[in-house]
PDB file of N, CA and C in Angstrom:
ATOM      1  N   UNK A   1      31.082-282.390  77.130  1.00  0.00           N
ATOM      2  CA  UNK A   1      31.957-281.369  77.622  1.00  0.00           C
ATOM      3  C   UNK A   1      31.146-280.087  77.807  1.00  0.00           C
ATOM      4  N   UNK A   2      31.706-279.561  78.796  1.00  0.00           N
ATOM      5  CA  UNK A   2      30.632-277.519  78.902  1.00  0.00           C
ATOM      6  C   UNK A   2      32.083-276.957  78.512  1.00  0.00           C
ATOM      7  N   UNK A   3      31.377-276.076  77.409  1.00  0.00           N
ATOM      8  CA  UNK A   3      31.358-275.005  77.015  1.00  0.00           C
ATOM      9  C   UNK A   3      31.177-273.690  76.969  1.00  0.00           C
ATOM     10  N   UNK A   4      32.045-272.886  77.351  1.00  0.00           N
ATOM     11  CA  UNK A   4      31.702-270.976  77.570  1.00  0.00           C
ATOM     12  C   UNK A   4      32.005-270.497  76.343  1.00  0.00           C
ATOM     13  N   UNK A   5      30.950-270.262  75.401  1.00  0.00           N
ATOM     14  CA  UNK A   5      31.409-270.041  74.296  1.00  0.00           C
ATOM     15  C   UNK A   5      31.377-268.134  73.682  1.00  0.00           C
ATOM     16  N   UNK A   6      31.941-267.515  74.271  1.00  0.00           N
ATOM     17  CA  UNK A   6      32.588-265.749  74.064  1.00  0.00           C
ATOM     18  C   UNK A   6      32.592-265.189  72.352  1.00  0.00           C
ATOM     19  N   UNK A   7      31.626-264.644  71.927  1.00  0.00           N
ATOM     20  CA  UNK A   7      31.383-264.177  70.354  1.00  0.00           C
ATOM     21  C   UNK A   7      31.545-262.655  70.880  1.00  0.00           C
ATOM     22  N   UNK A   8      32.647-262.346  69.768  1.00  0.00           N
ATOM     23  CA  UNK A   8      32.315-260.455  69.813  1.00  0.00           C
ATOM     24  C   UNK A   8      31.494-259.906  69.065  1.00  0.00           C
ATOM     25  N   UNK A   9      30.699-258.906  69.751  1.00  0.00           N
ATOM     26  CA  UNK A   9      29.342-258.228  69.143  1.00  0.00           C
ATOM     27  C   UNK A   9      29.664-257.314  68.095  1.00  0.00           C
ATOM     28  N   UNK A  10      30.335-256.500  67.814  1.00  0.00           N
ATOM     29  CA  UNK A  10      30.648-255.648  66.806  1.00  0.00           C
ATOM     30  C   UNK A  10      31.137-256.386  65.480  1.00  0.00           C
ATOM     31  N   UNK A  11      30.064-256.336  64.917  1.00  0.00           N
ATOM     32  CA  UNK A  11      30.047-256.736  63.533  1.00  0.00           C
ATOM     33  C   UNK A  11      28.945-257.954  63.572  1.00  0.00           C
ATOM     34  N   UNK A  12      28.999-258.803  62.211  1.00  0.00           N
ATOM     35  CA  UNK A  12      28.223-260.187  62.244  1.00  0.00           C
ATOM     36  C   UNK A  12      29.446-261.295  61.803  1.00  0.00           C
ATOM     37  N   UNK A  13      31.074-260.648  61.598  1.00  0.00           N
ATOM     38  CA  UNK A  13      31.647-261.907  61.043  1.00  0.00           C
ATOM     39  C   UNK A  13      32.280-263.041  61.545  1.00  0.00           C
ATOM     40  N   UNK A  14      32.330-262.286  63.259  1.00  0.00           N
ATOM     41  CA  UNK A  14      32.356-263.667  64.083  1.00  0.00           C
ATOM     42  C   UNK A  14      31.209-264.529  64.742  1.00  0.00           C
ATOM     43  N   UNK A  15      30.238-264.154  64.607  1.00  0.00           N
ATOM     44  CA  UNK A  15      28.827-264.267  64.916  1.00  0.00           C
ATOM     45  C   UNK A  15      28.383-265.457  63.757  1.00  0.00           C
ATOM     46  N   UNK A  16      28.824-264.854  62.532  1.00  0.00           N
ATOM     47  CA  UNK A  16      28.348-265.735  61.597  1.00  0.00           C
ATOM     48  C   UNK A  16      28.890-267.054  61.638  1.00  0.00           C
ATOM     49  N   UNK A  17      30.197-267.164  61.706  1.00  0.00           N
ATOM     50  CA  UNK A  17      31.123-268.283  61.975  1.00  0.00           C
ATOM     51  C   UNK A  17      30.946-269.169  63.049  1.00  0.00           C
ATOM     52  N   UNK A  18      30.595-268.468  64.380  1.00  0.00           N
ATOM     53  CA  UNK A  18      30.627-269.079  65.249  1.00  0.00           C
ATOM     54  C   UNK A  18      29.083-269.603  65.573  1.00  0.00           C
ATOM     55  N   UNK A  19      27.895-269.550  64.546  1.00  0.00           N
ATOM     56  CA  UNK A  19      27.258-269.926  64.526  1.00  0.00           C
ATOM     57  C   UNK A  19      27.095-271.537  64.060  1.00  0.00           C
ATOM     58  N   UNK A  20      28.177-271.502  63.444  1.00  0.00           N
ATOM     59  CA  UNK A  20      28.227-272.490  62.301  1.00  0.00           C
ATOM     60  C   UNK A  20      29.060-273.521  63.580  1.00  0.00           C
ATOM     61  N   UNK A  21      29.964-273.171  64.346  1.00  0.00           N
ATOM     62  CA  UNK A  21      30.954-273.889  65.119  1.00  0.00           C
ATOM     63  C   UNK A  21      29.861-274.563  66.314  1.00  0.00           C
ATOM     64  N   UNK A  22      28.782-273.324  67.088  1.00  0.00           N
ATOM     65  CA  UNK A  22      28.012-273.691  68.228  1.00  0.00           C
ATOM     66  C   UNK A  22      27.115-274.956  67.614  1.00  0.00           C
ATOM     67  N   UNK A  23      26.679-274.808  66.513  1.00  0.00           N
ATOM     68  CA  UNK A  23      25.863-275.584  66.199  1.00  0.00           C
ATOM     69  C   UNK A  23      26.410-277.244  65.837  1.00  0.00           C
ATOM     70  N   UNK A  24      27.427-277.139  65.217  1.00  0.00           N
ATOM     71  CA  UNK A  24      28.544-278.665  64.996  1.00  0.00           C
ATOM     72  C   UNK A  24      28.813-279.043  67.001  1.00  0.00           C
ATOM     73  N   UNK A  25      29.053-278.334  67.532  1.00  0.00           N
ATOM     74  CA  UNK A  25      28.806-278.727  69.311  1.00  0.00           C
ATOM     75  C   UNK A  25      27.859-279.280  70.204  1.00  0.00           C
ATOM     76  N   UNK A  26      27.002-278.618  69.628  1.00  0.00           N
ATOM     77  CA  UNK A  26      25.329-279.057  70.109  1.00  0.00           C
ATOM     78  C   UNK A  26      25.286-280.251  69.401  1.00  0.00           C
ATOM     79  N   UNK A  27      25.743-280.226  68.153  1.00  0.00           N
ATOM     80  CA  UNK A  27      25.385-282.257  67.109  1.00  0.00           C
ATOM     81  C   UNK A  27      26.167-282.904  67.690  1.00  0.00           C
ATOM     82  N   UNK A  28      27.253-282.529  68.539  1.00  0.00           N
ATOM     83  CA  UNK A  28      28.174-283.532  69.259  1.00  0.00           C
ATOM     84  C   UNK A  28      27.899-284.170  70.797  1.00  0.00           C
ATOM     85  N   UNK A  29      26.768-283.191  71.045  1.00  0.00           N
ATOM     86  CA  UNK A  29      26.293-283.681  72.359  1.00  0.00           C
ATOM     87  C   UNK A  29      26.797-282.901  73.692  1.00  0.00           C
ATOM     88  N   UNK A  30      27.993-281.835  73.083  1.00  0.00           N
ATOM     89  CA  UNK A  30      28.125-280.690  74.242  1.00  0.00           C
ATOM     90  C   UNK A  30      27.506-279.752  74.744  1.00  0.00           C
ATOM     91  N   UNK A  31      27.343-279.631  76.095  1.00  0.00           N
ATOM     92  CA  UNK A  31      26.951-278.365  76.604  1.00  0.00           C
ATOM     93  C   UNK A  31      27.327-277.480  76.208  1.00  0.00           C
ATOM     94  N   UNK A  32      26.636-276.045  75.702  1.00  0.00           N
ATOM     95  CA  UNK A  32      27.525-274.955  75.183  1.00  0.00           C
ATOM     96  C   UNK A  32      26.526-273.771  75.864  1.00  0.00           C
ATOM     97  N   UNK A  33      27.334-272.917  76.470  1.00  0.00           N
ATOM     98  CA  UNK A  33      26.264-271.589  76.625  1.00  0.00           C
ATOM     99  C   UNK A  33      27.778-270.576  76.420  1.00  0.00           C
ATOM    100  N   UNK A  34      26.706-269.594  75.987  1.00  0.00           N
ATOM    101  CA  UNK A  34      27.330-268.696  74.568  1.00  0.00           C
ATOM    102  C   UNK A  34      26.866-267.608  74.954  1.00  0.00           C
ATOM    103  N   UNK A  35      27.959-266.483  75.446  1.00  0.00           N
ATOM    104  CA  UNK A  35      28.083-264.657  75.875  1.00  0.00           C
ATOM    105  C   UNK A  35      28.497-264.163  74.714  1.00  0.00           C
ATOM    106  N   UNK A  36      27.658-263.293  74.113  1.00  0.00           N
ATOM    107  CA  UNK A  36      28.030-262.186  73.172  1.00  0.00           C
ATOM    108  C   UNK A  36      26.748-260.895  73.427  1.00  0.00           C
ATOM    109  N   UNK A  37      27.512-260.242  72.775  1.00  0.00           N
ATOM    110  CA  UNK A  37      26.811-258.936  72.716  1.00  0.00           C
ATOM    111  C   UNK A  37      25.961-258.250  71.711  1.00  0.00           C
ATOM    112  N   UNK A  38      25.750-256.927  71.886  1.00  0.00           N
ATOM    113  CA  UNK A  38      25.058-256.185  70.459  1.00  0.00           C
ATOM    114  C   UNK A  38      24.157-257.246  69.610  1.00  0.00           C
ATOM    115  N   UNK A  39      24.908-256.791  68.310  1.00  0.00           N
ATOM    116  CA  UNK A  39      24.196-257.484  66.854  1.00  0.00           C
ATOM    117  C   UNK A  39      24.649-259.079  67.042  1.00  0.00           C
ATOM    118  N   UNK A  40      25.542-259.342  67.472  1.00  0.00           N
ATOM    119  CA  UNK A  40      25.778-260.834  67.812  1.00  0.00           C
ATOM    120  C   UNK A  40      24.891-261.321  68.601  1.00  0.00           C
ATOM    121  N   UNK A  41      24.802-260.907  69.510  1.00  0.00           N
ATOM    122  CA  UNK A  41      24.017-261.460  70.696  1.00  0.00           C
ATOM    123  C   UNK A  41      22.204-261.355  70.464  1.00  0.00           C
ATOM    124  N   UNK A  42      22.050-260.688  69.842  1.00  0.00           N
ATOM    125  CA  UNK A  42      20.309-260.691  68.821  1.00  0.00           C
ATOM    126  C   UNK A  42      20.012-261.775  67.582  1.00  0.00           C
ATOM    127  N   UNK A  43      21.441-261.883  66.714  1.00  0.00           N
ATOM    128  CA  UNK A  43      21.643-263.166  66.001  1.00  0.00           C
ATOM    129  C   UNK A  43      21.484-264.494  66.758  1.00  0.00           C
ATOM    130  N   UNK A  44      22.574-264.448  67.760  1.00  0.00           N
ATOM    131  CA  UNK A  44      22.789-265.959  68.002  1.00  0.00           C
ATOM    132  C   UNK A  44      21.293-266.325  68.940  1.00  0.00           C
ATOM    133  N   UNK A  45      20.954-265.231  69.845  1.00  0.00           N
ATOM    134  CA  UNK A  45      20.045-265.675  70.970  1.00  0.00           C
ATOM    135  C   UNK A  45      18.452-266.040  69.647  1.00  0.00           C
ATOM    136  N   UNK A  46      18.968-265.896  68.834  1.00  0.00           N
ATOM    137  CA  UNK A  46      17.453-266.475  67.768  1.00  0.00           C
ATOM    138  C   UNK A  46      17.866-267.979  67.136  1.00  0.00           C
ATOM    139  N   UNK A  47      19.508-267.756  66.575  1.00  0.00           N
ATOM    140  CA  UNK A  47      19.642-268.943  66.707  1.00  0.00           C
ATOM    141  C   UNK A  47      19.496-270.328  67.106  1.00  0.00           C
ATOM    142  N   UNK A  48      19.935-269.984  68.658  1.00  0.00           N
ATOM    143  CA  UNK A  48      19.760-270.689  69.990  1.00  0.00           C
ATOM    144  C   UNK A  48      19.217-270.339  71.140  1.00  0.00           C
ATOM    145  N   UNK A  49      17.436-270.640  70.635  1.00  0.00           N
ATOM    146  CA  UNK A  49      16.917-269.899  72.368  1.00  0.00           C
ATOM    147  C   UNK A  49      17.552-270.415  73.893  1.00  0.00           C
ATOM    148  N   UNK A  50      17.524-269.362  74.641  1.00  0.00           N
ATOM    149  CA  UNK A  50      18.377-270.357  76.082  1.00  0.00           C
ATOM    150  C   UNK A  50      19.753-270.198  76.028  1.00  0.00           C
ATOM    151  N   UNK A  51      20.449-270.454  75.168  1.00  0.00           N
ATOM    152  CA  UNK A  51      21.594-270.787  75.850  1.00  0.00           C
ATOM    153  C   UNK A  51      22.736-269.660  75.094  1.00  0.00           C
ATOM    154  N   UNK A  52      21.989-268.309  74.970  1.00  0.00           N
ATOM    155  CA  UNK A  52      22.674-267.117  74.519  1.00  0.00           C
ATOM    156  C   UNK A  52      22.361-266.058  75.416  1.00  0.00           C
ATOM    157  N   UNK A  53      23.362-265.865  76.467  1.00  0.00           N
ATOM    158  CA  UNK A  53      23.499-264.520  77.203  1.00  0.00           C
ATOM    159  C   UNK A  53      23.881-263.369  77.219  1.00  0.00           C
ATOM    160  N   UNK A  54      23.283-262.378  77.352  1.00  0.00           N
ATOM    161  CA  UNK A  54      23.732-260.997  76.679  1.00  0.00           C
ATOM    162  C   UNK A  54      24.920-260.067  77.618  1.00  0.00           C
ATOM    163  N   UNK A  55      25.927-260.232  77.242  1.00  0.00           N
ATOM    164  CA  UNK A  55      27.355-259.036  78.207  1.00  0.00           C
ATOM    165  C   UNK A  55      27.313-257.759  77.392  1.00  0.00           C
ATOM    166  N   UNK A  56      27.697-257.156  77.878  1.00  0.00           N
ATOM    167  CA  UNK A  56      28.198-255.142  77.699  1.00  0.00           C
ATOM    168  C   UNK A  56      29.729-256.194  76.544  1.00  0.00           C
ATOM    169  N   UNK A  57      29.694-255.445  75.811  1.00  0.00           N
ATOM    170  CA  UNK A  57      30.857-255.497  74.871  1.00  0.00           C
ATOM    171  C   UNK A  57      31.588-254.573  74.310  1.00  0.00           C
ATOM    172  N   UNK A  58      32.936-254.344  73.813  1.00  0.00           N
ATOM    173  CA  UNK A  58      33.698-253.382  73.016  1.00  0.00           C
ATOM    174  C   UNK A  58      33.247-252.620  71.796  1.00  0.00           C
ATOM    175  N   UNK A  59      33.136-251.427  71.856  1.00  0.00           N
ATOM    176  CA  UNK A  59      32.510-250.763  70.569  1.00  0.00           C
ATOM    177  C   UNK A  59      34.150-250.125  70.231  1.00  0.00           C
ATOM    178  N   UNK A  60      33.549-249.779  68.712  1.00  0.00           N
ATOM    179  CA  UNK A  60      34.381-248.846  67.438  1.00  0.00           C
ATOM    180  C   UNK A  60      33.690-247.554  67.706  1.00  0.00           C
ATOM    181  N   UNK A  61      34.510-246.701  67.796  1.00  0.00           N
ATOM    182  CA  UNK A  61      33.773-245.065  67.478  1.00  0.00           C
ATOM    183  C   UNK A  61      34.311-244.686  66.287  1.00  0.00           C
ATOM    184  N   UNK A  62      33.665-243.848  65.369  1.00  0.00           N
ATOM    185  CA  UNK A  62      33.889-243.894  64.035  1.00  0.00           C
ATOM    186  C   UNK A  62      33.838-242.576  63.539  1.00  0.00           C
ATOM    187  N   UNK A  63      34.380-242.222  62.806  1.00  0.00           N
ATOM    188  CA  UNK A  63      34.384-240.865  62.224  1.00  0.00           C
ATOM    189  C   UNK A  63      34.097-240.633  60.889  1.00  0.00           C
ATOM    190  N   UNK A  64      33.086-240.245  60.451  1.00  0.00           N
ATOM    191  CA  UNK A  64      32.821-240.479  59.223  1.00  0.00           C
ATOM    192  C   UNK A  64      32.678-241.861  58.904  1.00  0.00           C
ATOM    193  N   UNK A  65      33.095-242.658  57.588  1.00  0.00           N
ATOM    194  CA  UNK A  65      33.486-243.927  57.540  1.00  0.00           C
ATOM    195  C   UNK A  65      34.262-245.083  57.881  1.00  0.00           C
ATOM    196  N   UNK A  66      35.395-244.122  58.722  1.00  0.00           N
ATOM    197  CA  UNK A  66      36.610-244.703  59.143  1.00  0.00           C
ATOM    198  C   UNK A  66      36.479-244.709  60.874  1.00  0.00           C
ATOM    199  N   UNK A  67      37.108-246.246  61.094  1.00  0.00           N
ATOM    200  CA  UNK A  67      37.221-245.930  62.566  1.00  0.00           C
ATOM    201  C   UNK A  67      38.418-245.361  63.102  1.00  0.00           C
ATOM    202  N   UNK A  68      37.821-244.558  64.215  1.00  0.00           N
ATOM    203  CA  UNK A  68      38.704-243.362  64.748  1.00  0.00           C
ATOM    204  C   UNK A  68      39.481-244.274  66.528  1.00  0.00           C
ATOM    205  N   UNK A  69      40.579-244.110  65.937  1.00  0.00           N
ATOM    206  CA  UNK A  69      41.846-245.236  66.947  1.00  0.00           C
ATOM    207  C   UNK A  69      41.657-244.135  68.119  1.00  0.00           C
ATOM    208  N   UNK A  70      41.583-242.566  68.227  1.00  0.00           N
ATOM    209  CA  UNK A  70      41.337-241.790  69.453  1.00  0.00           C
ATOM    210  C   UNK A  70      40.192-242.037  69.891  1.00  0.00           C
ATOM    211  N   UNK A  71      38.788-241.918  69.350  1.00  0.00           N
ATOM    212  CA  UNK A  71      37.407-242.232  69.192  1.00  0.00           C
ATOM    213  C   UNK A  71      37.428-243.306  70.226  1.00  0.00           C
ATOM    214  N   UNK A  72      37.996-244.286  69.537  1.00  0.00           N
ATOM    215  CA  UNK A  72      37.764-245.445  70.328  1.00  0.00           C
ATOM    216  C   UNK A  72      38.480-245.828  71.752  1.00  0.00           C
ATOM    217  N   UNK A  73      39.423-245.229  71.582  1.00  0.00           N
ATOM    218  CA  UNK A  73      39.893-245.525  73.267  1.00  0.00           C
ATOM    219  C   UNK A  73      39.767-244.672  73.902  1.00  0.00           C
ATOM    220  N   UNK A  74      38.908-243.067  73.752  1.00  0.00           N
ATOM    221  CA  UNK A  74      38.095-242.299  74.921  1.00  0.00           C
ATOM    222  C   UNK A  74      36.887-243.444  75.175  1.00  0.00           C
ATOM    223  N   UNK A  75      36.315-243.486  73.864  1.00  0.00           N
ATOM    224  CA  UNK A  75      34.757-244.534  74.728  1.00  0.00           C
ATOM    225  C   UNK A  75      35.593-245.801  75.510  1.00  0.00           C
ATOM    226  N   UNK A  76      36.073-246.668  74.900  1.00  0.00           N
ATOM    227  CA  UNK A  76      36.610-247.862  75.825  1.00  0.00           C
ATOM    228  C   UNK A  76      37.081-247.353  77.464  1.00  0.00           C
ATOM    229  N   UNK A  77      37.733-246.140  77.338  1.00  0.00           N
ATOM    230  CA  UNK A  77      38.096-245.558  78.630  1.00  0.00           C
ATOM    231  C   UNK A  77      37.118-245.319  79.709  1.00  0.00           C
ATOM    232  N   UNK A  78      36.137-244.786  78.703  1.00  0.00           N
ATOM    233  CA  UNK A  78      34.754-244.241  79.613  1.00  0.00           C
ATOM    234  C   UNK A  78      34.228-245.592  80.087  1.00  0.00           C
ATOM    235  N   UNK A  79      33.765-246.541  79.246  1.00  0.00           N
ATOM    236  CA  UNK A  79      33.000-247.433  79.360  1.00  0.00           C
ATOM    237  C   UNK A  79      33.160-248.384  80.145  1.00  0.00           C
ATOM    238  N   UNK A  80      34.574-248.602  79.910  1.00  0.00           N
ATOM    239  CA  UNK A  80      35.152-250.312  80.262  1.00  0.00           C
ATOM    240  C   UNK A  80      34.944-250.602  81.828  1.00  0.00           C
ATOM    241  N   UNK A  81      35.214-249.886  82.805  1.00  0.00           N
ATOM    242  CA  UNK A  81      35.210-249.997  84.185  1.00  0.00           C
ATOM    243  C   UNK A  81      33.572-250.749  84.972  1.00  0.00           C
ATOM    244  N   UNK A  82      32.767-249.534  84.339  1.00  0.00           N
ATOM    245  CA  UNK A  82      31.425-250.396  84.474  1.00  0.00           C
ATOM    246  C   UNK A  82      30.815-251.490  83.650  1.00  0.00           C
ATOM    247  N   UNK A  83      31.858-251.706  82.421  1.00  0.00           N
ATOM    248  CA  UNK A  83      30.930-252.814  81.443  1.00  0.00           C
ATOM    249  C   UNK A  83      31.639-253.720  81.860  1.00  0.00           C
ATOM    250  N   UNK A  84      32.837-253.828  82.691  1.00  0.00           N
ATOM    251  CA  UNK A  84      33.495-255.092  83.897  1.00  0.00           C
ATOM    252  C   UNK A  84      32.969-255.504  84.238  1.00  0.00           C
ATOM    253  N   UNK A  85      32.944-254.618  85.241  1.00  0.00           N
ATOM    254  CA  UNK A  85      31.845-254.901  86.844  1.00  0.00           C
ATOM    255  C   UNK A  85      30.439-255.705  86.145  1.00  0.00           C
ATOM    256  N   UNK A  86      29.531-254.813  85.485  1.00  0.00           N
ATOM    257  CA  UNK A  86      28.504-255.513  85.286  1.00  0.00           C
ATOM    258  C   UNK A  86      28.811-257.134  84.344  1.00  0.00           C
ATOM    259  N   UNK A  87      29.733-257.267  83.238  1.00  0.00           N
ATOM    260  CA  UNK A  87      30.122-258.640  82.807  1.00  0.00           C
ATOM    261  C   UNK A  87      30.620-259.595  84.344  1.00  0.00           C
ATOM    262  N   UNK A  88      31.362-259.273  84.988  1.00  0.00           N
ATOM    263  CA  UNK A  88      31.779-260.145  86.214  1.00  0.00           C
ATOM    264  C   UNK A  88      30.495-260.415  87.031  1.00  0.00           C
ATOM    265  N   UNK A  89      29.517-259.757  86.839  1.00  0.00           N
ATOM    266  CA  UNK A  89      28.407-259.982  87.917  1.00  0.00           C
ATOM    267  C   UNK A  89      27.425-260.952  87.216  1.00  0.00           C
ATOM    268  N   UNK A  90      27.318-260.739  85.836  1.00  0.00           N
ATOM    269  CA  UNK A  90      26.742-261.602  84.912  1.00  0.00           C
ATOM    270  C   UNK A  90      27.206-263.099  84.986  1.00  0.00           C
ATOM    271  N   UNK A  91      28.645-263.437  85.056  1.00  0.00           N
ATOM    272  CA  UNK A  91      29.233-264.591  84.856  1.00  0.00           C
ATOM    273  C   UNK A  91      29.297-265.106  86.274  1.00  0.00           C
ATOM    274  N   UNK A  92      28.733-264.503  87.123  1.00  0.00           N
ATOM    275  CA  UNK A  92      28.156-265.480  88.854  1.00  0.00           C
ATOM    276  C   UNK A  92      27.070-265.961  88.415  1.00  0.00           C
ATOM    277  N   UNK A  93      26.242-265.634  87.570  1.00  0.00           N
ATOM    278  CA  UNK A  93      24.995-266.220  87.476  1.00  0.00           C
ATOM    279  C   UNK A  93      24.774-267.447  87.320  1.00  0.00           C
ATOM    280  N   UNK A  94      23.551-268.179  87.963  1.00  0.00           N
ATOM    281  CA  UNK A  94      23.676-269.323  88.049  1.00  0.00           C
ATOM    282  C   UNK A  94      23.671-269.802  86.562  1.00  0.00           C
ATOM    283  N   UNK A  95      22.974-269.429  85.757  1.00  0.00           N
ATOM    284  CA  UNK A  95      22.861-269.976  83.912  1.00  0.00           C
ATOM    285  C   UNK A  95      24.354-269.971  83.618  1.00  0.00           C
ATOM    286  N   UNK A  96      25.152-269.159  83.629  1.00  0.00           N
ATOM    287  CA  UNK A  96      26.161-269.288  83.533  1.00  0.00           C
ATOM    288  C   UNK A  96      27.357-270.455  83.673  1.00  0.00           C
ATOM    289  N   UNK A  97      26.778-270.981  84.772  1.00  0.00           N
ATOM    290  CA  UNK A  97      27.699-271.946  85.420  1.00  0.00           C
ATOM    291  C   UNK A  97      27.887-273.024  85.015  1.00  0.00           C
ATOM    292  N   UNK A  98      29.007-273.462  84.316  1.00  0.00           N
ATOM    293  CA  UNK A  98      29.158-274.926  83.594  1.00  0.00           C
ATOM    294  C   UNK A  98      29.170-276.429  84.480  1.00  0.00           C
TER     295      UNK A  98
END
């Protein structure tokens, strides 16, 4: 079976997990290629050379220790339009293609 396998970059605790999942896929004999970002996407692409592609992803803006719910949806506001465009242009790519 192919696989598009989507990890979110902010943080390592889906990264960590879904390390554990890509890898039980690959022992099964599936195709898997795997978009994440940031600190995810530096984890997994060591994990699995090749078949970890790097997208623009959702950040936390933070205030002090705490994340800031205004913080974060000025940057998402700012950001999101071009971190589209460039993810949609990424996922034409031929590596991409299941």
């Amino acid at each position: 079976m192919n696989i598009l396998y989507g990890v979110p970059g902010e943080g390592l605790g889906h990264a960590t997990r879904s390390k554990v999942v890509i890898g039980h896929l690959l022992e099964q004999g599936h195709q898997v290629c795997v978009v994440s970002s940031s600190r995810a996407y530096k984890m997994l692409a060591e994990a699995f050379p090749g078949r970890v592609h790097e997208i623009r992803g959702f950040h936390l803006a933070y205030k002090g220790l705490a994340v800031s719910k205004a913080r974060t949806a000025v940057l998402t506001l700012r950001t999101a339009p071009e971190d589209l465009r460039v993810n949609f242009l990424k996922y034409r790519e031929p590596a991409l293609r299941l």
